[in-house]
Protein backbone atom coordinates (compact mmCIF):
# COMPACT_ATOMS: atom_id res chain seq x y z
CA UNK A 1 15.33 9.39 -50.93
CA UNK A 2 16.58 10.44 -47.48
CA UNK A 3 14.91 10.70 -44.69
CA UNK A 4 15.62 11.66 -41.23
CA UNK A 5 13.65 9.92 -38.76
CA UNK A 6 13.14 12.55 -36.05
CA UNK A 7 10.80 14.65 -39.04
CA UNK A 8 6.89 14.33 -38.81
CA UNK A 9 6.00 13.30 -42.84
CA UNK A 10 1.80 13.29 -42.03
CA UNK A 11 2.29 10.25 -42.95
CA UNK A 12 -1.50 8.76 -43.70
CA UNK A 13 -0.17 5.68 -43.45
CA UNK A 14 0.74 4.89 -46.75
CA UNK A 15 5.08 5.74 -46.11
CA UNK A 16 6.08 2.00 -46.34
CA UNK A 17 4.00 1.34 -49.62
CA UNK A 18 5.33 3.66 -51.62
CA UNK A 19 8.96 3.75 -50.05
CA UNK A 20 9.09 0.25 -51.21
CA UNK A 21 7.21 0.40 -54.79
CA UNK A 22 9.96 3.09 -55.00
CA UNK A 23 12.42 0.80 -54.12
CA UNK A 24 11.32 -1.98 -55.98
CA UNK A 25 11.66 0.42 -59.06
CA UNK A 26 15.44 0.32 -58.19
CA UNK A 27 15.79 2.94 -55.98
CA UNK A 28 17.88 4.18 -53.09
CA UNK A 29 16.20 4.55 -49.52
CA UNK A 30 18.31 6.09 -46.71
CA UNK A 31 16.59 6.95 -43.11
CA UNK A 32 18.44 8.59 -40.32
CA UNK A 33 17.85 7.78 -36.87
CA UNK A 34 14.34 5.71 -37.90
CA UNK A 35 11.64 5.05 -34.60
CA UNK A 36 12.89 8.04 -32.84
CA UNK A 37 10.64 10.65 -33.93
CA UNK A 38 6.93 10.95 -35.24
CA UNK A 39 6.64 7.44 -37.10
CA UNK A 40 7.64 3.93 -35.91
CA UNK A 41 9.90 1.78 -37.08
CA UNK A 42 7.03 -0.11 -38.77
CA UNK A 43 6.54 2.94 -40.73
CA UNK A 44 9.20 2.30 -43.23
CA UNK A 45 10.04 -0.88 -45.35
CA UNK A 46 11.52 -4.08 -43.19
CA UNK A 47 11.08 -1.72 -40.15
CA UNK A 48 8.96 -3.99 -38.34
CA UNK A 49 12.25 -6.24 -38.67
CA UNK A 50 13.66 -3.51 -36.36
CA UNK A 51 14.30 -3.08 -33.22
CA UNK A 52 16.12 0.49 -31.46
CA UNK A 53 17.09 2.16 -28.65
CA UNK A 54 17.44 5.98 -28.19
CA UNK A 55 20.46 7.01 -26.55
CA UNK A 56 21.12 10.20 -26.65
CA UNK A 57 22.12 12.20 -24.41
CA UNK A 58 25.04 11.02 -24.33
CA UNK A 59 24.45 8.98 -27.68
CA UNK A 60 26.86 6.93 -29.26
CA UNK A 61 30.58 8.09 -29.70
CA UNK A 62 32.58 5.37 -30.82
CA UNK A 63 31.99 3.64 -34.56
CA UNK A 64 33.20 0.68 -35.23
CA UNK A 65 33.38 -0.57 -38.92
CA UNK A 66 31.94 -4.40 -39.05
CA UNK A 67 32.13 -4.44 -42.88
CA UNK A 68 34.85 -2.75 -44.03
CA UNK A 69 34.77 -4.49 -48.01
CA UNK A 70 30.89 -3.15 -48.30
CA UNK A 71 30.87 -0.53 -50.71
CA UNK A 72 28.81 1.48 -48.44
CA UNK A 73 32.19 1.83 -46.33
CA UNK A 74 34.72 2.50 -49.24
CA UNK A 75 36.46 5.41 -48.02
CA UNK A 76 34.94 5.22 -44.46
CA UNK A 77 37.12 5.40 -41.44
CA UNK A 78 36.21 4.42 -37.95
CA UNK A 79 37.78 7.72 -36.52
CA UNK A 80 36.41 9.63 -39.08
CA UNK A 81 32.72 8.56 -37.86
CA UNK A 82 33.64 8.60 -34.18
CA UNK A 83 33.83 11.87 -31.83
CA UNK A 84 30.81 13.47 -33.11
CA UNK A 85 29.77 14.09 -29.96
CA UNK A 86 27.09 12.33 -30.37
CA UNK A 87 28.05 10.34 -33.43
CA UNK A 88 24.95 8.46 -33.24
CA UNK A 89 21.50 8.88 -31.57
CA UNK A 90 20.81 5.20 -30.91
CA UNK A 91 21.14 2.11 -31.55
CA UNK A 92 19.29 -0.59 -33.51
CA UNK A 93 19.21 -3.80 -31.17
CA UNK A 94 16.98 -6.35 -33.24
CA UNK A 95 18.56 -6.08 -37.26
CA UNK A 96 16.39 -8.54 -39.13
CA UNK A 97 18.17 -9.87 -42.08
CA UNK A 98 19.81 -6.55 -42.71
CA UNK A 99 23.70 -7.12 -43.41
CA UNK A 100 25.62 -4.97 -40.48
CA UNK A 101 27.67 -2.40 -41.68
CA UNK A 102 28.79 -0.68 -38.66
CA UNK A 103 28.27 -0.98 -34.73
CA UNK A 104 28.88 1.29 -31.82
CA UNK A 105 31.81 -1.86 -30.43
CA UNK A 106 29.76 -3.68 -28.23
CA UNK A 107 28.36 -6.24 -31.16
CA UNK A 108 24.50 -6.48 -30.36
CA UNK A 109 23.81 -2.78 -30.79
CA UNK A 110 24.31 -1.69 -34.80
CA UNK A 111 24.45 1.73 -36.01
CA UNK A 112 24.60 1.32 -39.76
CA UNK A 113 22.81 -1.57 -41.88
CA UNK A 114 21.66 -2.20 -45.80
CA UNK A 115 19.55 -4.54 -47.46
CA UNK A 116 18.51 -5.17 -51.31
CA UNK A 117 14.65 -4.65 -51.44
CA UNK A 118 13.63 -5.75 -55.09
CA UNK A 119 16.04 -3.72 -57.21
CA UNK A 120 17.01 -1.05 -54.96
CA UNK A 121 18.72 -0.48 -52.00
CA UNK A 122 17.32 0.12 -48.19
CA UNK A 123 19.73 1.57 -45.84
CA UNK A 124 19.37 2.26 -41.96
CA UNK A 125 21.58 4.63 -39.79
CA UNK A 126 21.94 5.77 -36.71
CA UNK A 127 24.51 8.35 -37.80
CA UNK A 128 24.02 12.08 -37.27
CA UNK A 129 24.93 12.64 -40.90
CA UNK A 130 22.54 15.77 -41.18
CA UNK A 131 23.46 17.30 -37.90
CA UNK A 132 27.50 16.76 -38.97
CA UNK A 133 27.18 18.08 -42.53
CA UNK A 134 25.29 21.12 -41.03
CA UNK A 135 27.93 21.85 -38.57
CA UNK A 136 30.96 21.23 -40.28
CA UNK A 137 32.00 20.14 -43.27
CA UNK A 138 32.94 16.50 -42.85
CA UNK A 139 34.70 14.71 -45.34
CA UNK A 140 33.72 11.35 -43.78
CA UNK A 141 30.10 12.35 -43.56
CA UNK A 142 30.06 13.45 -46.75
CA UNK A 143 32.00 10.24 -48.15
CA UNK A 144 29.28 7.88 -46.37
CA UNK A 145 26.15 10.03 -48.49
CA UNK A 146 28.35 10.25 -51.29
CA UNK A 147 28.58 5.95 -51.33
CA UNK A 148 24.77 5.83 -50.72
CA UNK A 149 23.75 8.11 -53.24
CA UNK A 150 26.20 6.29 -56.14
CA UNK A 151 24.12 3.05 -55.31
CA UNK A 152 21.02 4.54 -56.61
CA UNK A 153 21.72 5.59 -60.25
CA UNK A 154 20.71 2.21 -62.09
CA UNK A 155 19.95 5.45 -64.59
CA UNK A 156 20.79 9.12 -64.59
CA UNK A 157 16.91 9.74 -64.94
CA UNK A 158 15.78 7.65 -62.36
CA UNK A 159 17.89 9.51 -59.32
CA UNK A 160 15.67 10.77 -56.85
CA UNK A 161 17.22 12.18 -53.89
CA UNK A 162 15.06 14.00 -51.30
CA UNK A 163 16.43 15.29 -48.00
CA UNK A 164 13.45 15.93 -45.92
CA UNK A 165 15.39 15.66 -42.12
CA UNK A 166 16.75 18.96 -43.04
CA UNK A 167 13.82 20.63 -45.27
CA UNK A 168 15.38 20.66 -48.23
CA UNK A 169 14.12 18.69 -51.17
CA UNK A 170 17.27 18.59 -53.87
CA UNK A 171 15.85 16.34 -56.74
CA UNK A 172 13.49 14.21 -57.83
CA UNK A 173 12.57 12.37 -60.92
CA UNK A 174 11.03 10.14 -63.10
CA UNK A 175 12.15 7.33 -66.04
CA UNK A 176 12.18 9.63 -69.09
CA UNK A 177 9.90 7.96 -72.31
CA UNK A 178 11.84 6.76 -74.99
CA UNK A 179 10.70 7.10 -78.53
CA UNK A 180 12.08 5.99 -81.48
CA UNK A 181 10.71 7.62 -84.49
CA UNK A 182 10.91 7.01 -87.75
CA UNK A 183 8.01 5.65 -88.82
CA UNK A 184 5.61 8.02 -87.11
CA UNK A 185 5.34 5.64 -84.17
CA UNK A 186 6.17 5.45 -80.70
CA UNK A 187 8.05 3.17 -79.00
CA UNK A 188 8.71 2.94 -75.41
């Protein structure tokens, strides 16, 4: 699932309960630019672990790569994420016990971080990756999605990707029932 943070999801309050029973099911969460828009951090799983600043204008401009052996940075450059003008919207000041994977140099304020959440995978950016991949098509950008969306296949079934920030919704799915026949009965 992606989500971008500055969309309004009516969210009755029930976001963070099924974001995590979907991640606890082994999937992937991804949420651009979280707390700036319609719902609070403590709208989404471990957001209340949070803490952000919005900074744009001018935003953030200058990536630096705190974790470059994560394999949500395998292919990732620091000049390919900075010089977006704005590369990033904000800044996440308080980080929980989310591992860092990028900051914007100045240590305390994080703009990229990922935690296991039962079996899947929760990840937190402050990254314009929607605004980039809509204006240009960024290799970097895309590499970044491409190493959050590979985390999230523990099945081909189960992949569920769902990019609300920009209105499109691309996939999602369910565990498909296995049967075995033979004997006339079902197994799952």
């Amino acid at each position: 699932v992606w989500l971008d943070g500055f969309s309004n999801y009516g969210n009755d309050g029930s976001l963070n309960a099924k974001l995590n029973g979907f991640l606890s099911g082994g999937g992937t969460v991804l949420v651009q630019s979280p707390g700036f828009g319609t719902e609070s951090l403590s709208s989404y799983p471990l957001g209340n672990t949070l803490a952000g600043n919005y900074t744009y204008p001018p935003g953030e401009n200058l990536i630096r790569i705190v974790n470059p052996g994560h394999p949500l940075n395998t292919g990732v450059t620091q000049s390919g994420l900075s010089g977006w003008n704005a590369s990033a919207a904000g800044v996440f000041t308080a980080n929980g016990a989310f591992t860092v994977l990028a900051d914007n140099g100045a240590g305390a304020e994080t703009i990229s971080l990922v935690q296991t959440v039962g079996a899947g995978t929760l990840v937190y950016t402050q990254l314009g990756i929607s605004q980039r991949l809509s204006n240009a098509s960024d290799p970097i950008a895309l590499q970044f999605l491409g190493n959050v969306i590979q985390t999230s296949v523990p099945e081909p079934a189960m992949l569920g990707l769902v990019m609300l920030g920009i209105g499109t919704v691309v996939a999602a799915g369910r565990p498909r029932d296995r049967r075995v026949c033979g004997s006339g009965s079902d197994r799952r």
